[in-house]
N, C-alpha and C. Protein backbone atom coordinates (compact mmCIF):
# COMPACT_ATOMS: atom_id res chain seq x y z
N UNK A 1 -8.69 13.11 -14.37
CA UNK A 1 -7.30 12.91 -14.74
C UNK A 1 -6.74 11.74 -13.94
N UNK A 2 -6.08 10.72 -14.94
CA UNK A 2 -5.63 9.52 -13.96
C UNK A 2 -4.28 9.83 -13.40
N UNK A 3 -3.99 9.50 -12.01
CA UNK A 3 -2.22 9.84 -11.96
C UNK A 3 -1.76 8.43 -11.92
N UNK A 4 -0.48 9.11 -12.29
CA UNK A 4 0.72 8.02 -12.45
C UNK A 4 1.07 6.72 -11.47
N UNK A 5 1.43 5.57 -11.89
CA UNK A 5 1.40 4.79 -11.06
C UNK A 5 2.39 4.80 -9.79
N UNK A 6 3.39 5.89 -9.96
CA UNK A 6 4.19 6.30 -9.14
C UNK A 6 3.31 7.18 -7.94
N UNK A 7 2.32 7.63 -7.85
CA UNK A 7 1.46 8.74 -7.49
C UNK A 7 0.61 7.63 -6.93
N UNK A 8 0.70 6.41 -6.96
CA UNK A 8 -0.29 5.64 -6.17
C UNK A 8 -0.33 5.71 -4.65
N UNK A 9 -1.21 5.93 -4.18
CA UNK A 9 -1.22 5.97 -2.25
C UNK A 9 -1.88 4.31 -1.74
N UNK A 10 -2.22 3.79 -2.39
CA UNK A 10 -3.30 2.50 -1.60
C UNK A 10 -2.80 1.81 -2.73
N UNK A 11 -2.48 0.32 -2.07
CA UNK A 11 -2.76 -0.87 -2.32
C UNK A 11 -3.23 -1.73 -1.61
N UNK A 12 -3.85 -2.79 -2.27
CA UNK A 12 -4.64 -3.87 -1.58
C UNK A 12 -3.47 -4.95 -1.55
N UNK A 13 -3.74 -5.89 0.20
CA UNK A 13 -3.10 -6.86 -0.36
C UNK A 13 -3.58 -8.11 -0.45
N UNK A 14 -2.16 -9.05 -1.31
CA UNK A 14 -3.71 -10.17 -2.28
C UNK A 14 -2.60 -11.44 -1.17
N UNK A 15 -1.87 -11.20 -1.00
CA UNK A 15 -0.75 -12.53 -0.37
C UNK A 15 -0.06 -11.65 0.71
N UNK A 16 0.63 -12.64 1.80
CA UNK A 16 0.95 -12.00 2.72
C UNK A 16 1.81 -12.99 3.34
N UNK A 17 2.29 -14.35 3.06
CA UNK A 17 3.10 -15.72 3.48
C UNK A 17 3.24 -15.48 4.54
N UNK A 18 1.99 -15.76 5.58
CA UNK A 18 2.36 -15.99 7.14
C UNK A 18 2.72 -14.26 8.13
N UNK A 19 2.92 -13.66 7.00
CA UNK A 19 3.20 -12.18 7.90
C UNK A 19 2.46 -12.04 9.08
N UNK A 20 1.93 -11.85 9.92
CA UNK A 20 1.11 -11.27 11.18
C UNK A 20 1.49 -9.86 10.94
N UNK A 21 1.55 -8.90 10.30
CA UNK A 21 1.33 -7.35 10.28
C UNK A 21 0.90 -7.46 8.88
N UNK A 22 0.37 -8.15 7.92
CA UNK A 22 -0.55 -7.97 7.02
C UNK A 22 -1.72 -8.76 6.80
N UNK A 23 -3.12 -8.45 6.10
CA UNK A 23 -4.03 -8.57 6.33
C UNK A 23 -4.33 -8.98 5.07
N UNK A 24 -4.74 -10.41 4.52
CA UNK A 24 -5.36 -10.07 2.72
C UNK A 24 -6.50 -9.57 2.47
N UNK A 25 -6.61 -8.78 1.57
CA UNK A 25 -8.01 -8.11 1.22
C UNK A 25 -8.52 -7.02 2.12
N UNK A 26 -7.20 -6.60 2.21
CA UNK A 26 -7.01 -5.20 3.32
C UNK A 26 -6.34 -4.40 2.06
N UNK A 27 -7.22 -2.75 2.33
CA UNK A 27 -6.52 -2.07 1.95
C UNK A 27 -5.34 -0.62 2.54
N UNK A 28 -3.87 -0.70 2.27
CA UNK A 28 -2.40 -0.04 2.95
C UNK A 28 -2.12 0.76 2.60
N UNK A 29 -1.48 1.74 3.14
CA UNK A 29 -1.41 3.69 2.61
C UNK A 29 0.04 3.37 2.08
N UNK A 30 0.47 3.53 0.81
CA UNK A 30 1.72 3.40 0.63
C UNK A 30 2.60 4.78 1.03
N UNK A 31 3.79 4.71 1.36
CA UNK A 31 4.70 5.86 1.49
C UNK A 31 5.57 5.27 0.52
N UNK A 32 5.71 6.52 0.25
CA UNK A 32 6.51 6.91 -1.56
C UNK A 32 8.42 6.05 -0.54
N UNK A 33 8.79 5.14 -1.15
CA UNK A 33 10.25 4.79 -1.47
C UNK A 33 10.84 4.57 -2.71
N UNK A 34 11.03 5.65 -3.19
CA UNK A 34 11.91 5.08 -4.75
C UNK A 34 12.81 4.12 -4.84
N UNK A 35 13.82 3.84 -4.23
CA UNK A 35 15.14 2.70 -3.84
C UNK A 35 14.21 1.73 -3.71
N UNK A 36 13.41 1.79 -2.60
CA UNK A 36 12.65 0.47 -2.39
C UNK A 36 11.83 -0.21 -3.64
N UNK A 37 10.98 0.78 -4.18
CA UNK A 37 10.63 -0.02 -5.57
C UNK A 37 11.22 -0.31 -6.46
N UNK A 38 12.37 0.38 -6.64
CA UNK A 38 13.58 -0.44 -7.91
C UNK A 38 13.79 -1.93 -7.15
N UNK A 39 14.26 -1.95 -6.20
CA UNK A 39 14.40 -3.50 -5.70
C UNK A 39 13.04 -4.61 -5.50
N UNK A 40 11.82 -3.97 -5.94
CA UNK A 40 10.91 -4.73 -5.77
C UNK A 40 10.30 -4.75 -4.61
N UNK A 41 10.12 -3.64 -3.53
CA UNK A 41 9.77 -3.67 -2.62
C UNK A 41 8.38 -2.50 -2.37
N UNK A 42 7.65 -2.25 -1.63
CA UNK A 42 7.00 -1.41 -1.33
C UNK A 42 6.65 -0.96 0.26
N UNK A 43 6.78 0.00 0.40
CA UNK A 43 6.62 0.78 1.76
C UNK A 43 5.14 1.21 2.59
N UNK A 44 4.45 -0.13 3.08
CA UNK A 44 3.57 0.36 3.43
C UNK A 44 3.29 0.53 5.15
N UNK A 45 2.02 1.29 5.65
CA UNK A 45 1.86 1.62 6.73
C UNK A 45 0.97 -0.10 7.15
N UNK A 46 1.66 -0.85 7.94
CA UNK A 46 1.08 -1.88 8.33
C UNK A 46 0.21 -2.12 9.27
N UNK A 47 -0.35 -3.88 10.20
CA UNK A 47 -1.20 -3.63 11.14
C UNK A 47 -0.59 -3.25 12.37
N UNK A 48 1.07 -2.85 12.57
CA UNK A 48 1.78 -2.61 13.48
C UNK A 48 1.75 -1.25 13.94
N UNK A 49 0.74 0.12 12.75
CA UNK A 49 1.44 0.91 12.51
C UNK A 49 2.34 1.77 12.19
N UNK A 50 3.23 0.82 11.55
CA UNK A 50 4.27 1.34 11.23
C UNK A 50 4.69 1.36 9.84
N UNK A 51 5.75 1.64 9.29
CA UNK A 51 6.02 1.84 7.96
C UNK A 51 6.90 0.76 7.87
N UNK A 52 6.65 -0.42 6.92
CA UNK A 52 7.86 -1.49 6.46
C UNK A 52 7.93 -2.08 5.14
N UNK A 53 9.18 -2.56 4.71
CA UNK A 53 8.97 -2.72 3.05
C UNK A 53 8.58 -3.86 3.08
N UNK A 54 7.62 -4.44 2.19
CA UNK A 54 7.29 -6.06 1.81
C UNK A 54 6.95 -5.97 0.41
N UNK A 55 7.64 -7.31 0.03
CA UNK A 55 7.21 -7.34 -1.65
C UNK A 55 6.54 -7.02 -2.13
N UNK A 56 6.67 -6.29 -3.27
CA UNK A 56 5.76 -5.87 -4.45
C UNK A 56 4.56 -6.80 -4.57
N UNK A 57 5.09 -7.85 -4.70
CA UNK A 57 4.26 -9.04 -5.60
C UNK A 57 3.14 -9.27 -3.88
N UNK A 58 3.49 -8.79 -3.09
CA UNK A 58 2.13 -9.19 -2.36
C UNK A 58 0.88 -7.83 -2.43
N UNK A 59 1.05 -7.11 -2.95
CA UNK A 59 -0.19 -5.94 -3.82
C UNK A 59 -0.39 -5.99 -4.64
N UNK A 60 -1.85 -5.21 -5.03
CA UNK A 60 -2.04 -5.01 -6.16
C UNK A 60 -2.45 -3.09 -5.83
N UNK A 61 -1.72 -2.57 -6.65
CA UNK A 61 -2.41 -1.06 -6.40
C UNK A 61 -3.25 -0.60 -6.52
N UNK A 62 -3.84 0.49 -6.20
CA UNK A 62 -5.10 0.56 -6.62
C UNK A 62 -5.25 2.44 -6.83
N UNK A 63 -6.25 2.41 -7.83
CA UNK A 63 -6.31 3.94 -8.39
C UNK A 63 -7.80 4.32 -7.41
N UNK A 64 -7.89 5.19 -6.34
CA UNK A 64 -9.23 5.48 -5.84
C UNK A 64 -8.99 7.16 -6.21
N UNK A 65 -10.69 6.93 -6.18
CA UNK A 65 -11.09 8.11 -6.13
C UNK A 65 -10.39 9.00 -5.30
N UNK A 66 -10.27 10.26 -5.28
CA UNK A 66 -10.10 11.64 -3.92
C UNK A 66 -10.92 10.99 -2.98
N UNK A 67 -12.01 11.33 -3.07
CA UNK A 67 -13.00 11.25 -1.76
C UNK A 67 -12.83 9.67 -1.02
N UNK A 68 -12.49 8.97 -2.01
CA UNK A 68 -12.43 7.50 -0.82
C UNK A 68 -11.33 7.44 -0.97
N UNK A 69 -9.85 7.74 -0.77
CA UNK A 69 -8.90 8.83 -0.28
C UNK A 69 -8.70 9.07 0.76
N UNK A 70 -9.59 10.09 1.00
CA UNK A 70 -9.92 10.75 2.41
C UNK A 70 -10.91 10.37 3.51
N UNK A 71 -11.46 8.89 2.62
CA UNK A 71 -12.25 8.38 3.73
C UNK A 71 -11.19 7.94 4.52
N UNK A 72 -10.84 7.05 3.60
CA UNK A 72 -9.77 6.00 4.45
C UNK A 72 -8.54 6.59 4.89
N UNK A 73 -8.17 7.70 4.85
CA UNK A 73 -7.42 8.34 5.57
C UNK A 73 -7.72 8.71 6.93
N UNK A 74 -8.97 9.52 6.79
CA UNK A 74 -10.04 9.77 7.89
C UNK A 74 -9.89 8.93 9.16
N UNK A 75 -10.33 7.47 8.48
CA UNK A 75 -10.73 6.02 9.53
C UNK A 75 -9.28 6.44 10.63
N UNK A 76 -8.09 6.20 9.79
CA UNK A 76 -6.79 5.92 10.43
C UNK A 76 -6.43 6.75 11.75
């Protein structure tokens, strides 16, 4: 069963303009912000540790499996 793109936990990111707390071709645990994605933003856990919004347009989401899921949860 595929879930919804709202139900996404991981995106990869593809751009990052100079950020130093993102990584390209890293993949980021999203935390659910509804407000934040109406404005085009997304909430991810960065290389700071921490939770911050950065543009949409620098991910691409990604649908994983459960089990690699919980790998990469695991690592963290």
């Amino acid at each position: 069963m595929r879930r919804k793109q709202a139900d996404c936990r991981f995106v990869l990111c593809v751009k990052n303009d100079d950020c130093d707390d993102l990584e390209k071709r890293k993949v980021y645990r999203v935390i659910s912000d509804k407000k934040a994605e109406k404005d085009g933003y997304v909430r991810v856990i960065d290389e700071s540790g921490e939770d911050y919004l950065y543009p949409a347009t620098y991910f691409v989401r990604l649908q994983l499996p459960q089990e690699a899921e919980q790998a990469i949860v695991a690592t963290r």
